[in-house]
Protein backbone atom coordinates (compact mmCIF):
# COMPACT_ATOMS: atom_id res chain seq x y z
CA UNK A 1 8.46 -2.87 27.36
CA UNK A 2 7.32 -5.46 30.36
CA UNK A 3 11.33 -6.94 29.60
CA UNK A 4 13.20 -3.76 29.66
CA UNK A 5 11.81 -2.23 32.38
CA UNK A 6 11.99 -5.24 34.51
CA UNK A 7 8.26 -5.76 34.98
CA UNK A 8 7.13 -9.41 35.88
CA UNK A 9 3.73 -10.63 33.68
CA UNK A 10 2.68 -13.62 32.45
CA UNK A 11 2.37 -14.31 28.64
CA UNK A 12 -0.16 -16.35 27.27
CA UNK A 13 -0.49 -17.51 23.68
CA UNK A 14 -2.98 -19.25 21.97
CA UNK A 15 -2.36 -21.56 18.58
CA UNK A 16 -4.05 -20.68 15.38
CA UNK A 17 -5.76 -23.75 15.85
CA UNK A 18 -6.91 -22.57 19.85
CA UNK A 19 -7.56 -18.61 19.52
CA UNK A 20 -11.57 -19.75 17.63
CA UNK A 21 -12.56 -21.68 19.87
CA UNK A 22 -11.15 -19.04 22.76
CA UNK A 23 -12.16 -16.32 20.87
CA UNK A 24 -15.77 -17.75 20.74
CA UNK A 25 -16.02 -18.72 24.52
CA UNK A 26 -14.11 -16.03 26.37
CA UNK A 27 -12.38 -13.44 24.30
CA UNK A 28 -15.44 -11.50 23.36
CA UNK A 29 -16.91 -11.45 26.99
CA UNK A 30 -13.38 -9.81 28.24
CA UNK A 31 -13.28 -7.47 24.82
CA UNK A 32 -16.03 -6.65 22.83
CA UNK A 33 -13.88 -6.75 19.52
CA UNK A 34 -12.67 -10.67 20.19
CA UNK A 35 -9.50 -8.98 19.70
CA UNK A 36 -5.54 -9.77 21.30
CA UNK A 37 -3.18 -8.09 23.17
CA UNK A 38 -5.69 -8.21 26.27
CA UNK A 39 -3.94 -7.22 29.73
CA UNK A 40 -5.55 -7.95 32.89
CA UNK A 41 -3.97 -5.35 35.40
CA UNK A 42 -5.07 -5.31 38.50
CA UNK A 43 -8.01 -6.33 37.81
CA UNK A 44 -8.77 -3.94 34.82
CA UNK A 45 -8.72 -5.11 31.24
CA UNK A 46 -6.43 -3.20 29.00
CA UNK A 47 -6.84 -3.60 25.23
CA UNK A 48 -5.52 -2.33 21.70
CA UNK A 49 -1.77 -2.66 21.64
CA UNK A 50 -0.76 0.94 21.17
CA UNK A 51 -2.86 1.95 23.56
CA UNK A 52 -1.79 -0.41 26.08
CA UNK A 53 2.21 0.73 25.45
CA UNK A 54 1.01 4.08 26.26
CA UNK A 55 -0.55 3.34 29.26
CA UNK A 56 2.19 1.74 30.31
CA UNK A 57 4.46 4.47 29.39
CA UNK A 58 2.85 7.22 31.71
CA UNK A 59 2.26 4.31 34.57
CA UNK A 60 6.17 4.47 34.38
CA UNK A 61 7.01 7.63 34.00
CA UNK A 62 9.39 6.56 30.95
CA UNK A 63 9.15 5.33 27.48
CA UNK A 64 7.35 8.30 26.10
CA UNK A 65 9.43 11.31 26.42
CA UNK A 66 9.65 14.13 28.84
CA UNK A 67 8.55 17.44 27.02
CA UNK A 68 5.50 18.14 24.45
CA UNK A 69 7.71 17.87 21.93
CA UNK A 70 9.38 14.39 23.00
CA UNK A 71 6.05 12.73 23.49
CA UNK A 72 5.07 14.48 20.15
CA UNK A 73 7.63 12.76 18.18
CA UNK A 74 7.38 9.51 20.02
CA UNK A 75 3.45 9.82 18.50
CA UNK A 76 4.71 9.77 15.31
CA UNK A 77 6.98 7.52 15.14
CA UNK A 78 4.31 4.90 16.32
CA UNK A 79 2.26 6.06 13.70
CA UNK A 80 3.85 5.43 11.43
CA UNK A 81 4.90 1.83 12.45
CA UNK A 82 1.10 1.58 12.62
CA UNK A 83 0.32 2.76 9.26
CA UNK A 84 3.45 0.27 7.95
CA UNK A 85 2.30 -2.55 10.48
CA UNK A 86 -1.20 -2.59 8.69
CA UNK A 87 0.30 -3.13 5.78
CA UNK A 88 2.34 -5.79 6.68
CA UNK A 89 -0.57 -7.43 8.42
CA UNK A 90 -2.91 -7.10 5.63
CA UNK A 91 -0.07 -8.44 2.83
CA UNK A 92 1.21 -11.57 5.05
CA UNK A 93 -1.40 -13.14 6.05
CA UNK A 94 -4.09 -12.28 2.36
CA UNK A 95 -5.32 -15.45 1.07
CA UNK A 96 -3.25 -14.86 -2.40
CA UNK A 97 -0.01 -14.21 0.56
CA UNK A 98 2.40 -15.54 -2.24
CA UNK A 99 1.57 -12.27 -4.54
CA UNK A 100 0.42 -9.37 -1.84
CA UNK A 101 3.45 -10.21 0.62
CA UNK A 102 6.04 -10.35 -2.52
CA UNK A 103 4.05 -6.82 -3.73
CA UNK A 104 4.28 -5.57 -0.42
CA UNK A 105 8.25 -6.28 0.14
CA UNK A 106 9.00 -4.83 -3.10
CA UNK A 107 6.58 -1.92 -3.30
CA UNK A 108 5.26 -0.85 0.21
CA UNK A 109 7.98 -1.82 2.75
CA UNK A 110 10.32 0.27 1.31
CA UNK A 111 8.22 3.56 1.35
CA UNK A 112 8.30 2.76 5.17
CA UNK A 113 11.95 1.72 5.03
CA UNK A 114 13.43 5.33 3.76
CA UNK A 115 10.73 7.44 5.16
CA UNK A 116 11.75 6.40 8.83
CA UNK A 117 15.12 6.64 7.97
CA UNK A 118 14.95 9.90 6.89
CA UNK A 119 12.37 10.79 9.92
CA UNK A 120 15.46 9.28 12.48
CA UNK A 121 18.61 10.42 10.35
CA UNK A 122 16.72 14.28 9.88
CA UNK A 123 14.79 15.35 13.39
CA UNK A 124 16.65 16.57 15.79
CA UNK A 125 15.62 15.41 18.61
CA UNK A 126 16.68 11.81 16.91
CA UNK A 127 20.12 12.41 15.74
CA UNK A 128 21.55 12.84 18.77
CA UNK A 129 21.27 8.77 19.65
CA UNK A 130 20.52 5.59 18.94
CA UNK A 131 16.76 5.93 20.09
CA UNK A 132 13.81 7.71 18.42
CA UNK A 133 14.33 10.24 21.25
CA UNK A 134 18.45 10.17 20.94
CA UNK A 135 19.80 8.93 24.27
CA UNK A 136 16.17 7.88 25.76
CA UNK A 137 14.53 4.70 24.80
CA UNK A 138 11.05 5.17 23.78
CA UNK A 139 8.08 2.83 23.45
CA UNK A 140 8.24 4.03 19.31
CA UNK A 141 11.26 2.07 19.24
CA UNK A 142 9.91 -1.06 20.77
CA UNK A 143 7.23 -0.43 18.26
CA UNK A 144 9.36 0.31 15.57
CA UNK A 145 11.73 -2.65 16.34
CA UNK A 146 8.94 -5.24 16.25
CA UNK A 147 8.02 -4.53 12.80
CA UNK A 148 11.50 -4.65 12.19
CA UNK A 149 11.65 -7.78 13.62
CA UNK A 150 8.44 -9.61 12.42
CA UNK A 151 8.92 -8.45 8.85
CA UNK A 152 12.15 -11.13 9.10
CA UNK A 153 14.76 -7.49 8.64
CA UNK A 154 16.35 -7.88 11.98
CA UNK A 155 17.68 -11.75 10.82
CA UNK A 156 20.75 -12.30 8.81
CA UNK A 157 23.16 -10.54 9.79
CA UNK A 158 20.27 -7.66 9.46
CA UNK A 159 20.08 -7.44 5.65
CA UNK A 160 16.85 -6.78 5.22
CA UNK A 161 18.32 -3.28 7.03
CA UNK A 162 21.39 -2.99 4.93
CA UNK A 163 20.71 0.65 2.87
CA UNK A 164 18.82 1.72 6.36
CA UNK A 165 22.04 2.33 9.06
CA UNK A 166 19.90 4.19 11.01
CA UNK A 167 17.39 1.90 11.31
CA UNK A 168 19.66 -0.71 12.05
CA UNK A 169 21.53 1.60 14.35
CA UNK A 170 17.96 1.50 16.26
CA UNK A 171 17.20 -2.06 16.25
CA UNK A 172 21.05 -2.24 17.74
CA UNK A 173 20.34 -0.45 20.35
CA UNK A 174 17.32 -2.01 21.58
CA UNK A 175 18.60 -5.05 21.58
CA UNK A 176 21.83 -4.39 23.48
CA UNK A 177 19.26 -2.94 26.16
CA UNK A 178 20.58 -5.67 29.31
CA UNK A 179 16.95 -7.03 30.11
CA UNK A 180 16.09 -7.22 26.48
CA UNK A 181 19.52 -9.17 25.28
CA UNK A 182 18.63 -11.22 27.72
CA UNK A 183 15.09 -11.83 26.84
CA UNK A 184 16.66 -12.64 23.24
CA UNK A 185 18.83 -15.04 24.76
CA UNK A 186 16.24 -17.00 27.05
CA UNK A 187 13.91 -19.51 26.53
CA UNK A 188 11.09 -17.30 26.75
CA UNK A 189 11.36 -15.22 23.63
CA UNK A 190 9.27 -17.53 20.81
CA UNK A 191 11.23 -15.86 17.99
């Protein structure tokens, strides 16, 4: 969201070999959980991803949908990605990765898959664009692009996408957004 709407912020990152030791020493004295994102604004801490989108969102005025039922829909859309991003989360990175991740692609991923496509080929306030809200980019489809993205369906020509065109209609559209193609293109996205 920081990329498309032109919003300057610096990212940090820490290794999986750094975030303990960070996590032990400073993470839990700015948030209680020992948990990442964390967003210093203006002095304020922000935490919990979703939550920090959303904040963001009204602090624009954008990203979230104009009427009830806009910002409504946007709602669900996340979600959902947060249901299916839990899932994802919990299958990749399981001790026994090999068998939950392979489980997971072939058994829960695809529940997601062709229940958002329905959700975005269906709803009207979705057919009538590219975006979750039609014409309007919302933060659900930075959301729901990320997932996209992380869970490798966004690579190869998009194949992982292939029986989803509206998905992949979606994940188009955010990223022929100018700021973002440009993010894509620089040396500051980390894949």
């Amino acid at each position: 969201m920081c990329e498309d709407a032109g919003l300057a912020y610096k990212d940090v990152r820490y290794s999986f070999d750094e975030f303990p030791s960070f996590k032990r020493e400073q993470l839990t004295d700015l948030n209680p959980l020992g948990s990442l994102p964390l967003v210093l604004l203006n002095d304020k801490i922000l935490t919990q991803s979703y939550a920090i989108l959303r904040h963001f969102a009204r602090q624009l005025g954008a990203y979230e949908g104009e009427t009830e039922e806009e910002k409504y829909w946007t709602d669900v859309i996340c979600d959902i990605v947060i249901d299916w991003r839990t899932k994802f989360v919990d299958a990749y990175f399981s001790d026994g990765r090999e068998q939950t991740y392979g489980d997971y692609c072939r058994n829960t991923r695809p529940v997601f898959l062709k229940g958002l496509e329905r959700h975005l080929e269906s709803h009207s306030t979705s057919t009538s664009g590219s975006f979750v809200l039609g014409q309007k980019i919302s933060y659900a489809d930075l959301v729901l692009y990320q997932i996209c993205h992380d869970d490798q369906l966004t690579q190869d020509g998009r194949a992982g996408l292939k029986e989803y065109p509206r998905l992949s209609q979606l994940v188009d559209a955010v990223e022929n957004r100018p700021n973002v193609k440009e993010f894509l293109a620089s040396d500051r996205y980390l894949g």
